[in-house]
C-alpha atoms as a PDB file:
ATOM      1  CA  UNK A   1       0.000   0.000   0.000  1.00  0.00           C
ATOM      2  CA  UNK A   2       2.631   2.519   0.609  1.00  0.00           C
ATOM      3  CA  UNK A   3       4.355   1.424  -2.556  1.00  0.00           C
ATOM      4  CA  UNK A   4       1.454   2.264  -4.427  1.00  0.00           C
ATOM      5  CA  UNK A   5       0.241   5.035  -2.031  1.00  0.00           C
ATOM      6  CA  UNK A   6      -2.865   3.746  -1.701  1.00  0.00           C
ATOM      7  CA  UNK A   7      -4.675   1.917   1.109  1.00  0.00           C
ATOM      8  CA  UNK A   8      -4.277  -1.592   2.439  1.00  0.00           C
ATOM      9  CA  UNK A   9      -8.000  -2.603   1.550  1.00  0.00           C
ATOM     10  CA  UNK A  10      -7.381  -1.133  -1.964  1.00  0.00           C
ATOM     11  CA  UNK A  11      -4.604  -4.041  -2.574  1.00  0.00           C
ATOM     12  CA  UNK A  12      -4.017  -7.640  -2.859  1.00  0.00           C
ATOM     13  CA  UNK A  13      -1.364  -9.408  -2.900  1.00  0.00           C
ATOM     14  CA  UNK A  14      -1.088 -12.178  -5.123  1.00  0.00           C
ATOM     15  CA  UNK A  15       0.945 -15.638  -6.262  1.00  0.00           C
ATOM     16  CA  UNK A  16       2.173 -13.429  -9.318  1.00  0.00           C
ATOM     17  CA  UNK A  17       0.478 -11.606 -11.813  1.00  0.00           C
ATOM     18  CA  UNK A  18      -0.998 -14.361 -13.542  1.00  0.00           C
ATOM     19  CA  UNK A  19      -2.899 -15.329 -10.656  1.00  0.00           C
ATOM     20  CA  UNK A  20      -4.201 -11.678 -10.300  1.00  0.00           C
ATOM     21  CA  UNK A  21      -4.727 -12.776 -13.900  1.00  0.00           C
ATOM     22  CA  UNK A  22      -6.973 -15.616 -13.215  1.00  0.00           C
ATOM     23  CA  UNK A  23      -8.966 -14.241  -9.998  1.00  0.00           C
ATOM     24  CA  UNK A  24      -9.950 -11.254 -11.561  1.00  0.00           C
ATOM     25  CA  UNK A  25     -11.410 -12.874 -14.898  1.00  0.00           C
ATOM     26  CA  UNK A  26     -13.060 -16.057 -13.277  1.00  0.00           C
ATOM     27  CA  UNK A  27     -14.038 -14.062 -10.216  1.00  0.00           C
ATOM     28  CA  UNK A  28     -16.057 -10.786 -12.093  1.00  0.00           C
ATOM     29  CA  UNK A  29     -16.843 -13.169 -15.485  1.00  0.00           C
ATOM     30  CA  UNK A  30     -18.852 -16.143 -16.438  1.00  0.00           C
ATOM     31  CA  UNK A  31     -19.481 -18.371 -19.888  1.00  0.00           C
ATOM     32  CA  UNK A  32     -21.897 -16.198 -22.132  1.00  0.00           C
ATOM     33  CA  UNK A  33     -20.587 -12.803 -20.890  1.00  0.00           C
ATOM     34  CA  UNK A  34     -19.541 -10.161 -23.256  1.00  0.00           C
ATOM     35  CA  UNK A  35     -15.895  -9.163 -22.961  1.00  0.00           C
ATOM     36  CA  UNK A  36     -14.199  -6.418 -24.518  1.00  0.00           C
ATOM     37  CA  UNK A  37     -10.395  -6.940 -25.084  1.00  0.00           C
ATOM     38  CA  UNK A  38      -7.959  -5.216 -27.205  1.00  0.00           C
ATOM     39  CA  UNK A  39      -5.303  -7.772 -28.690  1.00  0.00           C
ATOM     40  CA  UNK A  40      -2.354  -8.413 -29.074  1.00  0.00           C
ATOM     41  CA  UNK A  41      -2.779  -9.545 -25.475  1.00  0.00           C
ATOM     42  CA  UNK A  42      -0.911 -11.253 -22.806  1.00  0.00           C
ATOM     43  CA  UNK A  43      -1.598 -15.175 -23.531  1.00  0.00           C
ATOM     44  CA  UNK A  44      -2.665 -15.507 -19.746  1.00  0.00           C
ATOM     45  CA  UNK A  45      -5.653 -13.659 -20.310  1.00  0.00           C
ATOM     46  CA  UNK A  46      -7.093 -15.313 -23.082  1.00  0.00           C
ATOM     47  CA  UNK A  47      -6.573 -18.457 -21.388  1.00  0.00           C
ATOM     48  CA  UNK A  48      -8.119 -17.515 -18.264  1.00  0.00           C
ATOM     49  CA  UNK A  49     -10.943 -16.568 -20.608  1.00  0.00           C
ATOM     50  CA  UNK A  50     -11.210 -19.825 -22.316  1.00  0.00           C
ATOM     51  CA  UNK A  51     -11.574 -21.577 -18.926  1.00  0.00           C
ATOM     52  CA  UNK A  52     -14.446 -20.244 -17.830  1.00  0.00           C
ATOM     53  CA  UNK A  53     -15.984 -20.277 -21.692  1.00  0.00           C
ATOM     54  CA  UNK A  54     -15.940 -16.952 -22.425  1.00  0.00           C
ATOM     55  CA  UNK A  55     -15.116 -15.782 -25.996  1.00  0.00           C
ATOM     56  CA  UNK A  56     -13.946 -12.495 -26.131  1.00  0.00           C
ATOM     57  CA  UNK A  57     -14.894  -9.530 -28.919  1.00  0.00           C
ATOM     58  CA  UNK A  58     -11.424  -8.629 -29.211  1.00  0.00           C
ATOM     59  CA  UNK A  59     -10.167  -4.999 -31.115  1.00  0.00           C
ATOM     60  CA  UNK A  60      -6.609  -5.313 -32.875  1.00  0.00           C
ATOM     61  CA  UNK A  61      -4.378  -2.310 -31.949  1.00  0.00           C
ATOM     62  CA  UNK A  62      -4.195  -0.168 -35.066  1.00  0.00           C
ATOM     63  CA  UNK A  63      -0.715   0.802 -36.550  1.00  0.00           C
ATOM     64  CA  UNK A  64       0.232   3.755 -38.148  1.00  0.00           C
ATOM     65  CA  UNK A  65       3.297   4.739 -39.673  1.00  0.00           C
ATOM     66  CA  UNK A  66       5.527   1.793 -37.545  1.00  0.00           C
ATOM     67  CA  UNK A  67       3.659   2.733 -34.418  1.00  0.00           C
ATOM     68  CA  UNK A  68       0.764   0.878 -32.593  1.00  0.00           C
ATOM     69  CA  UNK A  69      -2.363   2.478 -31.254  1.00  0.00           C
ATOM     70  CA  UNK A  70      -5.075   1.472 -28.684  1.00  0.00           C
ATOM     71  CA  UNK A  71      -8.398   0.149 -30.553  1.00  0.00           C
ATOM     72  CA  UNK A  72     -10.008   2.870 -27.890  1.00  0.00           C
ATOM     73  CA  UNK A  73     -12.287   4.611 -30.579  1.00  0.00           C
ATOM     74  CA  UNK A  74     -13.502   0.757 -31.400  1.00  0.00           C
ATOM     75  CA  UNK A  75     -13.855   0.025 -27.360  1.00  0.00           C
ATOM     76  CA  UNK A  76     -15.999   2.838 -26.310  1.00  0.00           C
ATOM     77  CA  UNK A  77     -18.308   2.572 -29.523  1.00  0.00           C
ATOM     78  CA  UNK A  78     -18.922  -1.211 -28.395  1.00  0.00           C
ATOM     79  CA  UNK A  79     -19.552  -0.638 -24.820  1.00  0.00           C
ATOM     80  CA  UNK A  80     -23.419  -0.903 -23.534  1.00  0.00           C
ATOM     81  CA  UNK A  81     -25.551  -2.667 -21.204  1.00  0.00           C
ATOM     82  CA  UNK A  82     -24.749  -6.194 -22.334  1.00  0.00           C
ATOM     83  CA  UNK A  83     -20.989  -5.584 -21.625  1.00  0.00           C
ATOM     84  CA  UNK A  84     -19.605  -7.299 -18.564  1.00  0.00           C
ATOM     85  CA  UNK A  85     -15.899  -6.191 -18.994  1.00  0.00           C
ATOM     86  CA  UNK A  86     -12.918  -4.545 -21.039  1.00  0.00           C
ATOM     87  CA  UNK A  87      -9.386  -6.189 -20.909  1.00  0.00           C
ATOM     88  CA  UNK A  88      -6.446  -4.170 -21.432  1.00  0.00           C
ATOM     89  CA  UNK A  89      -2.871  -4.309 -21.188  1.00  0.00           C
ATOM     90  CA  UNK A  90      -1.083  -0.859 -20.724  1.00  0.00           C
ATOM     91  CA  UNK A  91       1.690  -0.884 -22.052  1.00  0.00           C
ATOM     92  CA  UNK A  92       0.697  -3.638 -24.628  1.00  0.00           C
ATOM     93  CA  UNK A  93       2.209  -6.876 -24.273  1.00  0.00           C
ATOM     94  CA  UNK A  94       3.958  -8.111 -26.350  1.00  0.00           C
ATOM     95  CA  UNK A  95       3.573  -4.380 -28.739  1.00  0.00           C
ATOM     96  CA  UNK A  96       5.284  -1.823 -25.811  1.00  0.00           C
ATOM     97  CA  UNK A  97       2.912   0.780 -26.875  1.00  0.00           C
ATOM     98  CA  UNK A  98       0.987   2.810 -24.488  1.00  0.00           C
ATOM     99  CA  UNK A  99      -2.559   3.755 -23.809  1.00  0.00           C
ATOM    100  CA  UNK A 100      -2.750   7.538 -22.991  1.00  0.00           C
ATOM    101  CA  UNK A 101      -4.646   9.074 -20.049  1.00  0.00           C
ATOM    102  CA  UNK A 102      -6.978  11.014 -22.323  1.00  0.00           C
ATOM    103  CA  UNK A 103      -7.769   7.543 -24.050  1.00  0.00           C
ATOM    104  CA  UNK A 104      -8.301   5.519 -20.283  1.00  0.00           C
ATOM    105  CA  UNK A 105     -10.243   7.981 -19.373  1.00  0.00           C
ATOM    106  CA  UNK A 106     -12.820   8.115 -22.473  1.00  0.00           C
ATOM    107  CA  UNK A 107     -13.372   4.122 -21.344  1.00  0.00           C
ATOM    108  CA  UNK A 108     -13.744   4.327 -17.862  1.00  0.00           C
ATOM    109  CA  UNK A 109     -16.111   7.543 -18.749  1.00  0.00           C
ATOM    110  CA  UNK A 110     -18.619   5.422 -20.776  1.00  0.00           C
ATOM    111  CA  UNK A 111     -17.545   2.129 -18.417  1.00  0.00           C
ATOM    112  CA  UNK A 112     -18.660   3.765 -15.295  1.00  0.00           C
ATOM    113  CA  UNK A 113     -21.949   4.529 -17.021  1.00  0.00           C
ATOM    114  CA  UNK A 114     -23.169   0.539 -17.080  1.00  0.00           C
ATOM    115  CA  UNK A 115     -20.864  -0.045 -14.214  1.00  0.00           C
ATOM    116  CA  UNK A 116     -18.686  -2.334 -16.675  1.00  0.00           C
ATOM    117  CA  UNK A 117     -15.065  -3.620 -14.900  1.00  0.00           C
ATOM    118  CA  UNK A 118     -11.911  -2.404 -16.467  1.00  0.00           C
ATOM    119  CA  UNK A 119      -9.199  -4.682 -15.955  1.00  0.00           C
ATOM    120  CA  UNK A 120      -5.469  -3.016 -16.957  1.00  0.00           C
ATOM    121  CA  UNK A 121      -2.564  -5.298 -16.932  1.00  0.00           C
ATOM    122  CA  UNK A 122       0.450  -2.775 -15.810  1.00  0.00           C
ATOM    123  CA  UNK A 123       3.151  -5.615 -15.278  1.00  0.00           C
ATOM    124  CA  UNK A 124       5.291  -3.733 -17.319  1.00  0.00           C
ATOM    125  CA  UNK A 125       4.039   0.120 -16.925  1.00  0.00           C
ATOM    126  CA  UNK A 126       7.545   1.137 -14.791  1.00  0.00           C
ATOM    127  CA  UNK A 127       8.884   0.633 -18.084  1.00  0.00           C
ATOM    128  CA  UNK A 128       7.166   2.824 -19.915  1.00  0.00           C
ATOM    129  CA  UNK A 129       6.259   5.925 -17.371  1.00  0.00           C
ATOM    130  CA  UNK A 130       2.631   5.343 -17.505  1.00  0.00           C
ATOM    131  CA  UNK A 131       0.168   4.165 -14.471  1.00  0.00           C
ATOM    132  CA  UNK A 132      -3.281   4.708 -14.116  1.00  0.00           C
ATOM    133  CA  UNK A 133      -3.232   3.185 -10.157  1.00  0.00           C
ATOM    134  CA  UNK A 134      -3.963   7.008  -9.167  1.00  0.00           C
ATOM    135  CA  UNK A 135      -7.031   6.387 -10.810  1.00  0.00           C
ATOM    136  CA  UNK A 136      -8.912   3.614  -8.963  1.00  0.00           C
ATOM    137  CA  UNK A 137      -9.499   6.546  -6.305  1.00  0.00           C
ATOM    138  CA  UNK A 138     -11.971   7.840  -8.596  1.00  0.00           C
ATOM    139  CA  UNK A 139     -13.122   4.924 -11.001  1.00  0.00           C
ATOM    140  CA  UNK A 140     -14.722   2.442  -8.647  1.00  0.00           C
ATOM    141  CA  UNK A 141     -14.603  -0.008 -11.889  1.00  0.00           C
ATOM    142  CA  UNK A 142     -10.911   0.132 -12.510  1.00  0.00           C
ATOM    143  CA  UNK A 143      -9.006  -2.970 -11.521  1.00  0.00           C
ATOM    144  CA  UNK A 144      -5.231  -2.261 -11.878  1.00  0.00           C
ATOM    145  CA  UNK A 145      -2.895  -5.668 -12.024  1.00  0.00           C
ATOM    146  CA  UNK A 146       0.706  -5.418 -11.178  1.00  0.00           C
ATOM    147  CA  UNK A 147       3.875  -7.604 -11.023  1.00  0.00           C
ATOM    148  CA  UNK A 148       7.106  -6.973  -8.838  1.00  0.00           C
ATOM    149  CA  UNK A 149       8.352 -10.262 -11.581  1.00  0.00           C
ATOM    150  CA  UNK A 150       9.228  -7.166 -13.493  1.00  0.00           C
ATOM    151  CA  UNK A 151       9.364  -3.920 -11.821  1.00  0.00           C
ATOM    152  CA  UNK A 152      12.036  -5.416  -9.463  1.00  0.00           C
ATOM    153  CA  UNK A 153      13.143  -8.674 -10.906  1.00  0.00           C
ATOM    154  CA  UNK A 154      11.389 -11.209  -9.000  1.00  0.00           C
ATOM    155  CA  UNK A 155      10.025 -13.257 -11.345  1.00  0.00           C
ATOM    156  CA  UNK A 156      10.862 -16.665  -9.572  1.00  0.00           C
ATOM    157  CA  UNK A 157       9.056 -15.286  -6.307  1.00  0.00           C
ATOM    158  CA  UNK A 158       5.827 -15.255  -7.341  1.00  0.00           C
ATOM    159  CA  UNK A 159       4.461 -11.676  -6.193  1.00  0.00           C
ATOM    160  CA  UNK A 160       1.861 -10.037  -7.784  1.00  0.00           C
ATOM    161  CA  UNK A 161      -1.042  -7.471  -6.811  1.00  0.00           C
ATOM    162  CA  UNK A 162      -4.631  -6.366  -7.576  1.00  0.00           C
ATOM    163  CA  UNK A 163      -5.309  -2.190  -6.685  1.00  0.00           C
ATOM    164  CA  UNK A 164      -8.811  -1.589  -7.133  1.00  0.00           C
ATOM    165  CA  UNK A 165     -11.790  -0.106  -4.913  1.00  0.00           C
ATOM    166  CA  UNK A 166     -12.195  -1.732  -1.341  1.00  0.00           C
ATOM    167  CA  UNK A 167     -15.383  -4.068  -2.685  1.00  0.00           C
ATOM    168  CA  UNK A 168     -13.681  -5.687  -5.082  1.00  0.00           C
ATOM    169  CA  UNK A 169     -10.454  -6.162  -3.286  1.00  0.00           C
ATOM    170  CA  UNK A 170     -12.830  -8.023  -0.730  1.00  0.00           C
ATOM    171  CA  UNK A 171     -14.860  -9.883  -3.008  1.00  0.00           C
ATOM    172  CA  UNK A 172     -11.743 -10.911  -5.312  1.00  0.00           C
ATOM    173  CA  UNK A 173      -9.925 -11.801  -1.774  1.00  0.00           C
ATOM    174  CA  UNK A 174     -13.130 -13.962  -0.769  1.00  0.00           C
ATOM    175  CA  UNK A 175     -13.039 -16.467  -3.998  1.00  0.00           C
ATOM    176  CA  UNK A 176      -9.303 -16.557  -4.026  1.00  0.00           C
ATOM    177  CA  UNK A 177      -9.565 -19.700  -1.377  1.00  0.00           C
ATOM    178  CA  UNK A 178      -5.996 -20.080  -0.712  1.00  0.00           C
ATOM    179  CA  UNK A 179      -4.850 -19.934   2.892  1.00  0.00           C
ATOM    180  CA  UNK A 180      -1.324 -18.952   2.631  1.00  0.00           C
ATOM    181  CA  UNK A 181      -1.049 -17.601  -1.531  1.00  0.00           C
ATOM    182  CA  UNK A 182       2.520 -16.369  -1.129  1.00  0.00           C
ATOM    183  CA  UNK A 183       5.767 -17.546   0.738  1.00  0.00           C
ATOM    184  CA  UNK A 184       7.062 -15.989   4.252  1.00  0.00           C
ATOM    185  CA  UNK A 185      10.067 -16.149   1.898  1.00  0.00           C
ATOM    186  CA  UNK A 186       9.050 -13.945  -0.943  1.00  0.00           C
ATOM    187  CA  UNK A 187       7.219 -11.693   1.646  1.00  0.00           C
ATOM    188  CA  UNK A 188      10.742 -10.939   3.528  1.00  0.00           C
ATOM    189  CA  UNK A 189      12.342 -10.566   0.447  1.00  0.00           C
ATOM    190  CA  UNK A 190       9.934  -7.770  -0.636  1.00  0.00           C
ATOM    191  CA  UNK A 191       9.899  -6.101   2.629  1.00  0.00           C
ATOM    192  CA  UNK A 192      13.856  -5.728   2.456  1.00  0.00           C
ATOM    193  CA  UNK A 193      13.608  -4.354  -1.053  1.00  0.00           C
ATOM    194  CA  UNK A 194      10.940  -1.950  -0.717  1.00  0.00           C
ATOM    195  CA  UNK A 195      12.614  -0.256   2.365  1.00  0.00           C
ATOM    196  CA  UNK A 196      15.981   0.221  -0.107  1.00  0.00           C
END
């Protein structure tokens, strides 16, 4: 929570990203639902999807000139009551490109509207300069997923977190049903590195 200088109940930890990955999907989703995702995409989503039956409408990022551009135009036209959620990675994975703040917020703008979850893979946002964890304090429906596999190297240690708005940290932390998700190890080994 201070890392992210948010609250406690605003985060949860996780066993890595991909099981922030897998909670969040199968936790806020079920087979039938409508699911917004722009693609390229980071394969653990689309699995996650798959499990639970859920076929995705998925938007291809749109290149111009050797760069690659959010779908976002695409996204918000498709949004309505029947949508149940909008998957993005920011940057893209595997593309590096960014989505801007102007473009986040047109989404979570019409989002909010039919109360539609926006999930935002940021694994690898330190590497680009751009986080939208500042925010979940206003969007109630913006679920932010984070790694320290990249941000500090710790890919073997399995630590990963969820920021979002107290409800869903609580519901999410409900149907994880794992006692003890990460290692006294990998929690010491955080702790030393965050204080340096």
């Amino acid at each position: 929570a201070k890392h992210t200088g948010l609250k406690t109940e605003n985060v949860l930890a996780t066993h890595g990203s991909e099981q922030a990955i897998r909670l969040t999907v199968q936790s806020l989703f079920k087979k039938g639902d409508e699911v917004i995702m722009a693609a390229p995409i980071f394969i653990a989503f689309t699995l996650a999807l798959k499990h639970i039956e859920v076929i995705p409408k998925i938007l291809l990022y749109k290149e111009r000139k050797g760069n690659f551009f959010p779908p976002t135009t695409q996204i918000v036209n498709l949004i309505n009551k029947n949508t149940k959620g909008v998957v993005l990675c920011n940057p893209s994975n595997p593309l590096g490109c960014s989505i801007s703040r102007r473009d986040i917020l047109k989404i979570l703008k019409k989002t909010a509207s039919f109360n539609v979850p926006v999930i935002v893979d940021e694994v690898y946002s330190e590497f680009s300069g751009t986080s939208f964890i500042d925010l979940t304090k206003k969007y109630d429906n913006l679920i932010i997923l984070k790694s320290f596999s990249k941000e500090f190297g710790l890919a073997g240690l399995r630590l990963g977190y969820i920021v979002a708005n107290s409800e869903i940290i609580e519901k999410l932390d409900d149907e994880r049903e794992m006692f003890w998700p990460i290692s006294n190890f990998s929690i010491h080994t955080l702790r030393v590195l965050l204080k340096h």
